[in-house]
N, C-alpha and C. Protein backbone atom coordinates (compact mmCIF):
# COMPACT_ATOMS: atom_id res chain seq x y z
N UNK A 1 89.07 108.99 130.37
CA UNK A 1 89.41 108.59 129.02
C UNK A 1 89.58 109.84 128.17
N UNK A 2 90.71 109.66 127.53
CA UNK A 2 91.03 110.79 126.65
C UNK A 2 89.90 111.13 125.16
N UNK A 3 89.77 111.79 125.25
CA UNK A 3 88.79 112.06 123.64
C UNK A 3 89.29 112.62 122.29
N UNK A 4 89.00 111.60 121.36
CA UNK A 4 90.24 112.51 120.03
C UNK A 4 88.56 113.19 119.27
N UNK A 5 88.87 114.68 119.09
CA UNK A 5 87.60 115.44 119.05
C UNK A 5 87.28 114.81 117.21
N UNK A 6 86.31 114.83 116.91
CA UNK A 6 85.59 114.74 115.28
C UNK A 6 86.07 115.71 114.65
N UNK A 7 86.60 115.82 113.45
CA UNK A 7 86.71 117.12 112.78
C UNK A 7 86.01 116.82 111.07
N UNK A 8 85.31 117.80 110.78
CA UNK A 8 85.25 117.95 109.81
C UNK A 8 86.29 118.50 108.56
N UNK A 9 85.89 117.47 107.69
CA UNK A 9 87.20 118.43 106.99
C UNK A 9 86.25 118.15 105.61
N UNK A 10 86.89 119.11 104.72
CA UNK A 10 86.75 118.54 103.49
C UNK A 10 87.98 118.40 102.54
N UNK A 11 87.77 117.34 101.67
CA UNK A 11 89.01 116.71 100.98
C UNK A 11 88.30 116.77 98.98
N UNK A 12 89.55 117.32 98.22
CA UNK A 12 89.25 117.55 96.89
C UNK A 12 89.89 116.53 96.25
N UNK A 13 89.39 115.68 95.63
CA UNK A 13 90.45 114.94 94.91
C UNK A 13 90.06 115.07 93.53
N UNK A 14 92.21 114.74 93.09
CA UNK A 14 92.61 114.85 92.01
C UNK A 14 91.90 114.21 90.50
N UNK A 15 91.95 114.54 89.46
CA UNK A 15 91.18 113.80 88.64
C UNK A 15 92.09 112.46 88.60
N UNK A 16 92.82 112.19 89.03
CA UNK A 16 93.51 110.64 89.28
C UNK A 16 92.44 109.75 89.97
N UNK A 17 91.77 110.59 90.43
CA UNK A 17 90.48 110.01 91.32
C UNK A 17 89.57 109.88 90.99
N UNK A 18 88.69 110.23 90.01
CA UNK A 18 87.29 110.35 89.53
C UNK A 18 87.70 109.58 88.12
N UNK A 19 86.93 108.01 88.62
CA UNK A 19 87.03 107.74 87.33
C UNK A 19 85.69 106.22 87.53
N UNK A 20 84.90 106.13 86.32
CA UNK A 20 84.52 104.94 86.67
C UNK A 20 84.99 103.40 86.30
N UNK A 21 85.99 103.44 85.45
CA UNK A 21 87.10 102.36 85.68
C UNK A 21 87.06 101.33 87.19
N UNK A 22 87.80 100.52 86.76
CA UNK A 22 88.10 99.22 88.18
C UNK A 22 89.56 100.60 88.58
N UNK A 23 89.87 100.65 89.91
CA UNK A 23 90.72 101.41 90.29
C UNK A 23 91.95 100.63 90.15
N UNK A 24 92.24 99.28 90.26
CA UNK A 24 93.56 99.01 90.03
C UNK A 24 94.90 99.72 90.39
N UNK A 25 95.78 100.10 89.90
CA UNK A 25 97.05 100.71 90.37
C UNK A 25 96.64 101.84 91.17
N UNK A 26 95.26 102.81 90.54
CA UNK A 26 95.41 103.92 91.31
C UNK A 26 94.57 103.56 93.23
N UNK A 27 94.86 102.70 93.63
CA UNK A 27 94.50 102.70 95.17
C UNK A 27 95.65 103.16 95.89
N UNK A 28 96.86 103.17 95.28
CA UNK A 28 97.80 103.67 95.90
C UNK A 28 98.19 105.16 96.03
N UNK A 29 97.71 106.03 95.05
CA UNK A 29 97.85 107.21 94.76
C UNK A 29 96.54 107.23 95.58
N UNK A 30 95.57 106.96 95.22
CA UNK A 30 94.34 107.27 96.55
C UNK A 30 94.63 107.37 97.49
N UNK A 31 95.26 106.75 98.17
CA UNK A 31 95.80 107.06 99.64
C UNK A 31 96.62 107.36 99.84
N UNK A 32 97.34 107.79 99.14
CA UNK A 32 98.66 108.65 98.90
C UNK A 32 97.58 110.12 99.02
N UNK A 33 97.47 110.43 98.08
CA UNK A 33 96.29 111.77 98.02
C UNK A 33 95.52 112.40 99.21
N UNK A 34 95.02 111.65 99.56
CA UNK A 34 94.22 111.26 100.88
C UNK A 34 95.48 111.58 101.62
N UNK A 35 96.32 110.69 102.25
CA UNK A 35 96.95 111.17 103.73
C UNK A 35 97.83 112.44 103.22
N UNK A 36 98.16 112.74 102.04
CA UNK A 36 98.82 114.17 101.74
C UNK A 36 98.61 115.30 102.27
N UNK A 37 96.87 115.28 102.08
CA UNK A 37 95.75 116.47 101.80
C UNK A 37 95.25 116.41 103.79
N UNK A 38 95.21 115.26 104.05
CA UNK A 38 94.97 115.51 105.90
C UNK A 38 96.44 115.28 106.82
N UNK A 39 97.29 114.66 106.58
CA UNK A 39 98.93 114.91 106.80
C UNK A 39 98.30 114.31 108.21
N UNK A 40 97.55 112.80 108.77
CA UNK A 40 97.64 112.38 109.65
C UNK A 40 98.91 112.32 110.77
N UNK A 41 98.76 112.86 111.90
CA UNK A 41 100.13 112.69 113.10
C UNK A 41 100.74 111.62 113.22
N UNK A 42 99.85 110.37 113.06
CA UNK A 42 100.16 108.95 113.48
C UNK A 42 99.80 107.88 112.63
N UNK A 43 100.50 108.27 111.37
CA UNK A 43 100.91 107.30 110.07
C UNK A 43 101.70 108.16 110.15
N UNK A 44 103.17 107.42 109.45
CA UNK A 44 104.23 107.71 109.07
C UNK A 44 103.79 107.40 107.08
N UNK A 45 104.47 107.97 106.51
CA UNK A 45 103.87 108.11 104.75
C UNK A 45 105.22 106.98 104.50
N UNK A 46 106.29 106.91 104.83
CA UNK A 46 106.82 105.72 104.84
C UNK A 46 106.47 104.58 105.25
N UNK A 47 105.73 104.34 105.77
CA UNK A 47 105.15 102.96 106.62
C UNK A 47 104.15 102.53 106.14
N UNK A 48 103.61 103.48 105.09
CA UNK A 48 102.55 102.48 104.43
C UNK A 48 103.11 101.31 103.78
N UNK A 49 102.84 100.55 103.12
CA UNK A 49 102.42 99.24 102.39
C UNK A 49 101.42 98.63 101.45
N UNK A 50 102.01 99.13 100.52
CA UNK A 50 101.23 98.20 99.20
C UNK A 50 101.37 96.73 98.64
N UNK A 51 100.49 96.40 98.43
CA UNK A 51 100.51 94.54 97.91
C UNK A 51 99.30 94.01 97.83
N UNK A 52 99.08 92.73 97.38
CA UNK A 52 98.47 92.31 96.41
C UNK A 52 98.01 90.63 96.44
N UNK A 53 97.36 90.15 95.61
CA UNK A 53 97.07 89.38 95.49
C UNK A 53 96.49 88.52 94.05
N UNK A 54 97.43 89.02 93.45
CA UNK A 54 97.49 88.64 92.23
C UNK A 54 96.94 90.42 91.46
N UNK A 55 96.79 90.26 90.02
CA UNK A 55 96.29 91.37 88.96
C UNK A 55 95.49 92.36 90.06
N UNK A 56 94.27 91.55 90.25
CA UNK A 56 93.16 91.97 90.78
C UNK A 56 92.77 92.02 91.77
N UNK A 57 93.74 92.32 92.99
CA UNK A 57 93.50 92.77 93.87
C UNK A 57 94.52 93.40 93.90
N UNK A 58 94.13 95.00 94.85
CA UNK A 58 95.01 95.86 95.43
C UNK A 58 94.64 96.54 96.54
N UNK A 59 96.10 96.42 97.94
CA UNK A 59 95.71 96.21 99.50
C UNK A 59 96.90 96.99 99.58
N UNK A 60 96.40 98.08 100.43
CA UNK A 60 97.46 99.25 100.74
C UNK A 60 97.11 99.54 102.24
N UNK A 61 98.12 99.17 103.02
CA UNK A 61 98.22 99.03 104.25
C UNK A 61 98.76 100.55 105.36
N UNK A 62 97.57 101.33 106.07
CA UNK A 62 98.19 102.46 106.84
C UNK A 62 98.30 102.14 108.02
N UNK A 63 99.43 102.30 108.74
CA UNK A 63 99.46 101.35 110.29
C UNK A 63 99.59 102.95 111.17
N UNK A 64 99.20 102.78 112.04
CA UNK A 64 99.28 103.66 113.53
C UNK A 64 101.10 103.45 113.97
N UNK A 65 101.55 104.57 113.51
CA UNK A 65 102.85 104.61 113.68
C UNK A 65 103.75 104.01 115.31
N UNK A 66 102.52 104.12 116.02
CA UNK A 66 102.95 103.64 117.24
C UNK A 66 102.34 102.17 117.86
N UNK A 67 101.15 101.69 117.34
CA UNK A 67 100.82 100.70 117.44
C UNK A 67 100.85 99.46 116.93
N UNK A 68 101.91 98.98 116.54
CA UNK A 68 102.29 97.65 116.17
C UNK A 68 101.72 97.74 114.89
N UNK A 69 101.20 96.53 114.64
CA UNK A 69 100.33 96.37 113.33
C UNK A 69 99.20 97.09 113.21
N UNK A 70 98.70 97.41 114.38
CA UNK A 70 96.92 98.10 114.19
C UNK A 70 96.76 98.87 113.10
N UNK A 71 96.25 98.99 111.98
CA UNK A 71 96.32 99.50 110.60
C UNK A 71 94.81 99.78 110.14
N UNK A 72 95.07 100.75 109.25
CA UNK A 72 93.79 100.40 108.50
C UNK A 72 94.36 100.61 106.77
N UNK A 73 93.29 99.43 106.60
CA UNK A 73 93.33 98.36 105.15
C UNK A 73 92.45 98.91 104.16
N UNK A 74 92.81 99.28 102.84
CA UNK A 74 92.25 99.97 101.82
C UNK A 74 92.56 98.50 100.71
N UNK A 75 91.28 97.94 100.11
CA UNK A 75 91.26 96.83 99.32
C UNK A 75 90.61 97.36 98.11
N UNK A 76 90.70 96.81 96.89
CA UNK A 76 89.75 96.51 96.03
C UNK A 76 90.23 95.56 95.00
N UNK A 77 89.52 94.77 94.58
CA UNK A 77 89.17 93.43 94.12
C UNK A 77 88.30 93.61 92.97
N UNK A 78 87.56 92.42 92.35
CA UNK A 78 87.23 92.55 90.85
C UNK A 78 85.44 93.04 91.78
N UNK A 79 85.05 92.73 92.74
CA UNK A 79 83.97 92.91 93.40
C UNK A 79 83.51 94.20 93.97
N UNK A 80 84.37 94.60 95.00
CA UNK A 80 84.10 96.00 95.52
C UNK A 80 85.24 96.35 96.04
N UNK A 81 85.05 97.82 96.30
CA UNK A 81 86.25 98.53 97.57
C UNK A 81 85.89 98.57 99.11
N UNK A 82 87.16 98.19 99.56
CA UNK A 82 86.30 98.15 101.08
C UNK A 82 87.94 98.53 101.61
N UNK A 83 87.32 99.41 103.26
CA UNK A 83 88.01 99.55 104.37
C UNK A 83 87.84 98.61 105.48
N UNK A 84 88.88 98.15 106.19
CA UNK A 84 89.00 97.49 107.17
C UNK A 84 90.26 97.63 108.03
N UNK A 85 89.60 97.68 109.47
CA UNK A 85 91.08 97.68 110.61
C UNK A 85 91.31 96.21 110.74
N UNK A 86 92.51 95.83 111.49
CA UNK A 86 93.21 95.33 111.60
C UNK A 86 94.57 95.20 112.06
N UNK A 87 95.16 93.77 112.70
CA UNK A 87 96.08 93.94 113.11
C UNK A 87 97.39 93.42 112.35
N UNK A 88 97.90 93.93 111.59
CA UNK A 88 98.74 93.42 110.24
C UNK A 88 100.15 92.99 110.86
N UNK A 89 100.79 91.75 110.63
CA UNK A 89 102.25 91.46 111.02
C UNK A 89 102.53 90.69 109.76
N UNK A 90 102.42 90.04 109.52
CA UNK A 90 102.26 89.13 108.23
C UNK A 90 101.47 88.84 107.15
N UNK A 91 102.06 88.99 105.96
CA UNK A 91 101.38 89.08 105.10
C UNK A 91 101.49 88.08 104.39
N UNK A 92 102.30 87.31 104.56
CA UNK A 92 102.54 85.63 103.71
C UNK A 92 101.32 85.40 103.61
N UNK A 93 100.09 85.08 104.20
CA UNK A 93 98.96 84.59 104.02
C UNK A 93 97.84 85.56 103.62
N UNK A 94 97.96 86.39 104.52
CA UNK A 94 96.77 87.82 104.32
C UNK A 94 95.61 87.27 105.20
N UNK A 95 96.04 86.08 106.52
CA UNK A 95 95.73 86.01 107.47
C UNK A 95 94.67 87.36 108.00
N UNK A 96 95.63 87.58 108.32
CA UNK A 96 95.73 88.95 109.65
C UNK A 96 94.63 90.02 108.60
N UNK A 97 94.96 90.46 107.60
CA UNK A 97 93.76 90.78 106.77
C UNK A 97 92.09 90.18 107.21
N UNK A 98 92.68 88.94 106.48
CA UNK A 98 90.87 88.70 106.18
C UNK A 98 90.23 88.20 108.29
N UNK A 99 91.00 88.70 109.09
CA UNK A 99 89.84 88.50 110.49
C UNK A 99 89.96 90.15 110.93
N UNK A 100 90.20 91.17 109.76
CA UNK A 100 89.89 92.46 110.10
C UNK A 100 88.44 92.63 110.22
N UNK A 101 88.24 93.90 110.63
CA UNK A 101 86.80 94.70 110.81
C UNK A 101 86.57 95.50 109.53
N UNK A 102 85.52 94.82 108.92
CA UNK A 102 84.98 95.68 107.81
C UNK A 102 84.18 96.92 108.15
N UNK A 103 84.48 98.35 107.89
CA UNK A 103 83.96 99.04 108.04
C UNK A 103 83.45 99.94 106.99
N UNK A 104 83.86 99.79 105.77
CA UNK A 104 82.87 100.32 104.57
C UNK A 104 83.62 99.23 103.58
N UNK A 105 82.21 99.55 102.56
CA UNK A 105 82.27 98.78 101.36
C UNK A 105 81.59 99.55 100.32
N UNK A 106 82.36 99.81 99.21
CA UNK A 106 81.97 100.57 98.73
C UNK A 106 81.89 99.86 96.90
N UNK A 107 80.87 99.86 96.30
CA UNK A 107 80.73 99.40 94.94
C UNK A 107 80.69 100.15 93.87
N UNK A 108 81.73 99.67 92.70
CA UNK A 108 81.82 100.02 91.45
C UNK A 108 80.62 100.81 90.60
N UNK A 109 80.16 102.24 91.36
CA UNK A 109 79.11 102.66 90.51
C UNK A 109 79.13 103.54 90.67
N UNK A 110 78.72 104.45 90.11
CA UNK A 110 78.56 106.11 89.94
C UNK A 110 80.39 106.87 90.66
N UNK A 111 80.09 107.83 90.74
CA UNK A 111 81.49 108.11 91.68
C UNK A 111 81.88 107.74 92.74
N UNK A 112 82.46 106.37 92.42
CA UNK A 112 82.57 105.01 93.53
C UNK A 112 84.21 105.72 94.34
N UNK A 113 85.13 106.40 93.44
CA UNK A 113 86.50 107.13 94.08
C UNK A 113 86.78 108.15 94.58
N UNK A 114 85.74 109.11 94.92
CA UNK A 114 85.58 110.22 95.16
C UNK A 114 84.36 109.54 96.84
N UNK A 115 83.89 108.35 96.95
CA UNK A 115 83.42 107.96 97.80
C UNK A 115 84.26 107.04 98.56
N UNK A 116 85.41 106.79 97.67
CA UNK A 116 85.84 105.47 98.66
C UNK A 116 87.26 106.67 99.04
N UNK A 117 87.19 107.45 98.70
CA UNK A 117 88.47 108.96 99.54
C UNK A 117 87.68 109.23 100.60
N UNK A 118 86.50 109.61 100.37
CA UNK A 118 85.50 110.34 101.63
C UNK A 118 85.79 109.36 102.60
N UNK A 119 85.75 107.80 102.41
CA UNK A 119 85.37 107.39 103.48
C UNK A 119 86.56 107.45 104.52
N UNK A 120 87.76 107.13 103.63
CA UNK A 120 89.05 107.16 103.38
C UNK A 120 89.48 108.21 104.55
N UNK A 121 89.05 109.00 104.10
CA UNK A 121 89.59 110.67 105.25
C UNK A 121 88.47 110.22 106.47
N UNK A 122 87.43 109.59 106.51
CA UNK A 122 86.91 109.66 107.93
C UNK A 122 87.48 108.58 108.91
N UNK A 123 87.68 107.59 107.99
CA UNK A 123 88.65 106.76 108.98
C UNK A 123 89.86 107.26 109.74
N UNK A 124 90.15 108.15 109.27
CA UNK A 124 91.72 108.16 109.70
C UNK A 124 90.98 109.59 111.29
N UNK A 125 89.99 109.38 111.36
CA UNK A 125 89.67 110.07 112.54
C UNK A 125 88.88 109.67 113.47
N UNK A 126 88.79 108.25 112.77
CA UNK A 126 88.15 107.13 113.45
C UNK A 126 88.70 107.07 115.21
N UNK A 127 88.15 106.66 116.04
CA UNK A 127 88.77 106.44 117.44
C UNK A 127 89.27 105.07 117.59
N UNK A 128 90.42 105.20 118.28
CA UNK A 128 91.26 103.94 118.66
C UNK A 128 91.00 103.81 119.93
N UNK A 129 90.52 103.26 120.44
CA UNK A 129 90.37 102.14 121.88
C UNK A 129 91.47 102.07 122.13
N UNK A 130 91.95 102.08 123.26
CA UNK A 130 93.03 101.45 123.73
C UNK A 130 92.22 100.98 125.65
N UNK A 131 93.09 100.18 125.33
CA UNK A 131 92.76 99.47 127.41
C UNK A 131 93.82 98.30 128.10
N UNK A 132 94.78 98.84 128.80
CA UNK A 132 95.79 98.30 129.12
C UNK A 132 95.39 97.20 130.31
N UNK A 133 95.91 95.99 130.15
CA UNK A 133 95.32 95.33 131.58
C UNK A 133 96.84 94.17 131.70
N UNK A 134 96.76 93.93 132.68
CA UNK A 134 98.23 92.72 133.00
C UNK A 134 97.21 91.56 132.56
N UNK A 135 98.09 90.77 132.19
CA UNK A 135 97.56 89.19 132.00
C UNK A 135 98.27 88.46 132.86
N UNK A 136 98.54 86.89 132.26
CA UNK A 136 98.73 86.38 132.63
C UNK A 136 100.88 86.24 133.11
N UNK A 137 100.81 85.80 134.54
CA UNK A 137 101.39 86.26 135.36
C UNK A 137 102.38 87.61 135.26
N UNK A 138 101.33 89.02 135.08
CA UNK A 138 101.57 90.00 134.99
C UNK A 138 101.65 90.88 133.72
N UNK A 139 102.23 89.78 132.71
CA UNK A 139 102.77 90.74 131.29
C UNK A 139 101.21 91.85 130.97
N UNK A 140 101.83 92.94 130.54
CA UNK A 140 100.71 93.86 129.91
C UNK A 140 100.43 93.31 128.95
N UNK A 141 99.14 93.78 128.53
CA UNK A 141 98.18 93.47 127.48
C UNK A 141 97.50 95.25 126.80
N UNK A 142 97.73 95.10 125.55
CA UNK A 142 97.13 96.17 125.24
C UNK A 142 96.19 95.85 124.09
N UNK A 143 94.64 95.94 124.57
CA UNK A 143 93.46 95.62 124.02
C UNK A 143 93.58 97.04 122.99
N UNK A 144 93.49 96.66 121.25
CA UNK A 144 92.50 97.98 120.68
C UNK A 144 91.35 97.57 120.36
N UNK A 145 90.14 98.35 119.67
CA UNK A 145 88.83 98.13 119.55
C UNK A 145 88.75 99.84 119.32
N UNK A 146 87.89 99.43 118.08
CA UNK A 146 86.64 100.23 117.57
C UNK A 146 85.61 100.38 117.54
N UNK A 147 84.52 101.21 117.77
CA UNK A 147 83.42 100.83 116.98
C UNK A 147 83.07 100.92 115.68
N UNK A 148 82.00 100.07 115.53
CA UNK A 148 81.57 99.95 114.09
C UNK A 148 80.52 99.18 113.90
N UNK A 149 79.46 99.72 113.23
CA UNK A 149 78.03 99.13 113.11
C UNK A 149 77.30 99.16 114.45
N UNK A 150 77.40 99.80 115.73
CA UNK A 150 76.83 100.26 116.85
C UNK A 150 77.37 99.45 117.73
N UNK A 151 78.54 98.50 117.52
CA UNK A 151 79.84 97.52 118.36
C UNK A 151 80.80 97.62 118.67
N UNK A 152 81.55 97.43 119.89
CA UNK A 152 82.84 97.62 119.79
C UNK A 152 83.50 96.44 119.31
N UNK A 153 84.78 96.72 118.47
CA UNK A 153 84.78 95.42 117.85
C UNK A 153 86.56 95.40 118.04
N UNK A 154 86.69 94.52 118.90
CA UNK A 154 88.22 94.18 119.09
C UNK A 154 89.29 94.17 117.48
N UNK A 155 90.52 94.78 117.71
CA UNK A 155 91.19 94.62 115.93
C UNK A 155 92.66 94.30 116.99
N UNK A 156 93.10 94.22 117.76
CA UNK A 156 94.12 93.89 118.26
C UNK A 156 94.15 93.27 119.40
N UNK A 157 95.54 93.12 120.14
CA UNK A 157 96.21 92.59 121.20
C UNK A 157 97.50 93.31 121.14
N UNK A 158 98.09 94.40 121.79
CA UNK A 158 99.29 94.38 122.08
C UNK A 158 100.02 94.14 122.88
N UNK A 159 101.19 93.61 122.96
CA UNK A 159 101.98 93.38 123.99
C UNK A 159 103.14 93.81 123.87
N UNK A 160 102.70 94.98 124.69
CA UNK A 160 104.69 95.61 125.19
C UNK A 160 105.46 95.04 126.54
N UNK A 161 106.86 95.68 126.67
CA UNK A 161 107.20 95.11 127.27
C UNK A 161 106.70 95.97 128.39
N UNK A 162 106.86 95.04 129.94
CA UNK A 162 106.19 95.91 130.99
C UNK A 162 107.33 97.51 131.60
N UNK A 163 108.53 97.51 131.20
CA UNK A 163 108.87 98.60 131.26
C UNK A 163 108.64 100.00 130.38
N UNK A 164 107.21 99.43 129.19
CA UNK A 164 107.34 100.35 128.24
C UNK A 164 105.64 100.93 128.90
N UNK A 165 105.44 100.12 130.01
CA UNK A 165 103.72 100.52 130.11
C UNK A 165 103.69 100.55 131.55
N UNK A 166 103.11 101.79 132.59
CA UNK A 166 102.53 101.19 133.55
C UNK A 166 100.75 100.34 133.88
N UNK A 167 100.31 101.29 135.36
CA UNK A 167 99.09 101.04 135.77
C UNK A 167 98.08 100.87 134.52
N UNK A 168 97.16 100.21 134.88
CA UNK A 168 95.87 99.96 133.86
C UNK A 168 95.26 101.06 133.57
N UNK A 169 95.20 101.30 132.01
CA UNK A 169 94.57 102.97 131.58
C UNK A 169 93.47 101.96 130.30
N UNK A 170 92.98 103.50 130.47
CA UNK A 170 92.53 103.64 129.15
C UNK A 170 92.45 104.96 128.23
N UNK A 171 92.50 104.95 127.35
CA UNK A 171 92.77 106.36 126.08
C UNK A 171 92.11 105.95 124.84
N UNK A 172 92.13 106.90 124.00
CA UNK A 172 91.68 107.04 123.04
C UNK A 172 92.70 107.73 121.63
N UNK A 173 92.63 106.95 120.99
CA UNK A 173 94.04 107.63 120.19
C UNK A 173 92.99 107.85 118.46
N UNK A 174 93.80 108.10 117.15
CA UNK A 174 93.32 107.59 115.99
C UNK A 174 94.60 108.03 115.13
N UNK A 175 94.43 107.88 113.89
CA UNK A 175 95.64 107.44 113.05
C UNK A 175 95.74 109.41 112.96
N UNK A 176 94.56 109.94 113.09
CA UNK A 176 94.47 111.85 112.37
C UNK A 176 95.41 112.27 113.37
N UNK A 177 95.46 111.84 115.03
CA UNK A 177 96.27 112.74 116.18
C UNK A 177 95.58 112.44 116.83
N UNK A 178 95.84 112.60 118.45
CA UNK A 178 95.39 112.39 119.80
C UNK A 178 96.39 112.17 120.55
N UNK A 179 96.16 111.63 121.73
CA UNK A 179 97.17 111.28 123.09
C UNK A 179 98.08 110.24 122.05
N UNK A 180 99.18 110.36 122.42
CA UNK A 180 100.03 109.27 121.90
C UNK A 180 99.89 108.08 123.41
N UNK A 181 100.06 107.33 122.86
CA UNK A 181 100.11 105.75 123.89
C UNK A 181 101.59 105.86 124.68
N UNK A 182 101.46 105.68 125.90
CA UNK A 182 102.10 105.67 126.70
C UNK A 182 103.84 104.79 126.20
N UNK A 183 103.66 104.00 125.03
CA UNK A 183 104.19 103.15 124.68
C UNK A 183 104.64 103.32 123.24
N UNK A 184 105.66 102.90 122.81
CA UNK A 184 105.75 103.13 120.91
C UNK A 184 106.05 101.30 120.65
N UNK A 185 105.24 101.12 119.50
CA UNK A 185 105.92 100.02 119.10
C UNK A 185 105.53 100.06 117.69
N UNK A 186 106.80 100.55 116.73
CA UNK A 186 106.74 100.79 115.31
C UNK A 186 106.27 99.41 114.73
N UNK A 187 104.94 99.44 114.08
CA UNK A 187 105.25 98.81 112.74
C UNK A 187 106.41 97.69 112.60
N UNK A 188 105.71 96.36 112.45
CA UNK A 188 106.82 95.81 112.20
C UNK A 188 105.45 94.77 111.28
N UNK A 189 105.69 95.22 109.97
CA UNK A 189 104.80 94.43 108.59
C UNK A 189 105.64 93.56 108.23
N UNK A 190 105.68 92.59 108.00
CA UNK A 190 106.42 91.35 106.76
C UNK A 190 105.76 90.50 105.87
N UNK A 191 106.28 90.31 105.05
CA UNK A 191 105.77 89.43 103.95
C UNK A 191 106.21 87.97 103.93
N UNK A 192 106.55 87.19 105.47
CA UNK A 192 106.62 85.99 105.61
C UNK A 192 107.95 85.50 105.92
């Protein structure tokens, strides 16, 4: 299994960022800021996705340029900010959202944006699971999974076609750089 190494980094953010306000519009410039300042391999800065759910919520979507929907989800709501993976294709419902993996949550207090960037930049060096297996009568299957909270916690299913994948592997990818997947399958987000 391939290993995508930990890196430390440190990240400065803009006074667009430090504020104790509800963040509202600025979640987008947050992660705008954020993938600027670490220039992840595997997000494309076009392929993000912003949207919503009325005033008060705002959901800005970073997908793994090569893995289908597998994304990770930057929210905040009148309640808290939170990160979550996921496997995003549709957004008509925000389905595919809410059976993501919560992996931080972060609340409206003290320098709540300058914490929800930190967490922001560690995700994106988060490890991607990958584990290829044939299913049923043959088609590949491409399992992702993370951990999180001391679990591995399934956030996908891919399915390429079998000329895009061989033998059963496994790797390790994340949105910062690593092995690219034997396979590309861009992003394909819709809104229904």
């Amino acid at each position: 299994m391939n290993l995508v190494p930990r890196v430390a980094v440190a990240y400065s953010f803009h006074s667009c960022c430090v504020s104790t306000e509800p963040l509202g519009v600025n979640l987008s410039q947050l992660v705008r800021t954020v993938l600027e300042q670490a220039r992840p391999q595997n997000v494309s800065p076009a392929g993000t996705v912003a949207t919503g759910e009325g005033p008060e919520v705002e959901i800005v979507i970073v997908p793994h340029r090569d893995l289908g929907g597998i994304s990770l989800v930057a929210w905040t709501d009148q309640y808290d900010a939170r990160l979550l993976w996921a496997n995003v294709g549709d957004l008509s419902t925000h389905d595919d959202l809410d059976l993501g993996v919560v992996v931080a949550r972060i609340r409206y207090e003290d320098d709540w944006r300058r914490r929800l960037g930190e967490a922001l930049a560690a995700e994106l060096v988060r490890p991607i699971h990958l584990r290829s297996r044939r299913g049923l009568f043959g088609a590949p299957r491409v399992e992702c999974w993370i951990e999180a909270a001391w679990k591995n916690k399934r956030i996908g299913v891919l399915r390429p076609s079998r000329s895009l994948i061989g033998a059963e592997t496994e790797m390790t990818t994340s949105l910062a750089g690593g092995p690219g997947p034997p396979f590309s399958l861009p992003p394909d987000i819709s809104n229904g």
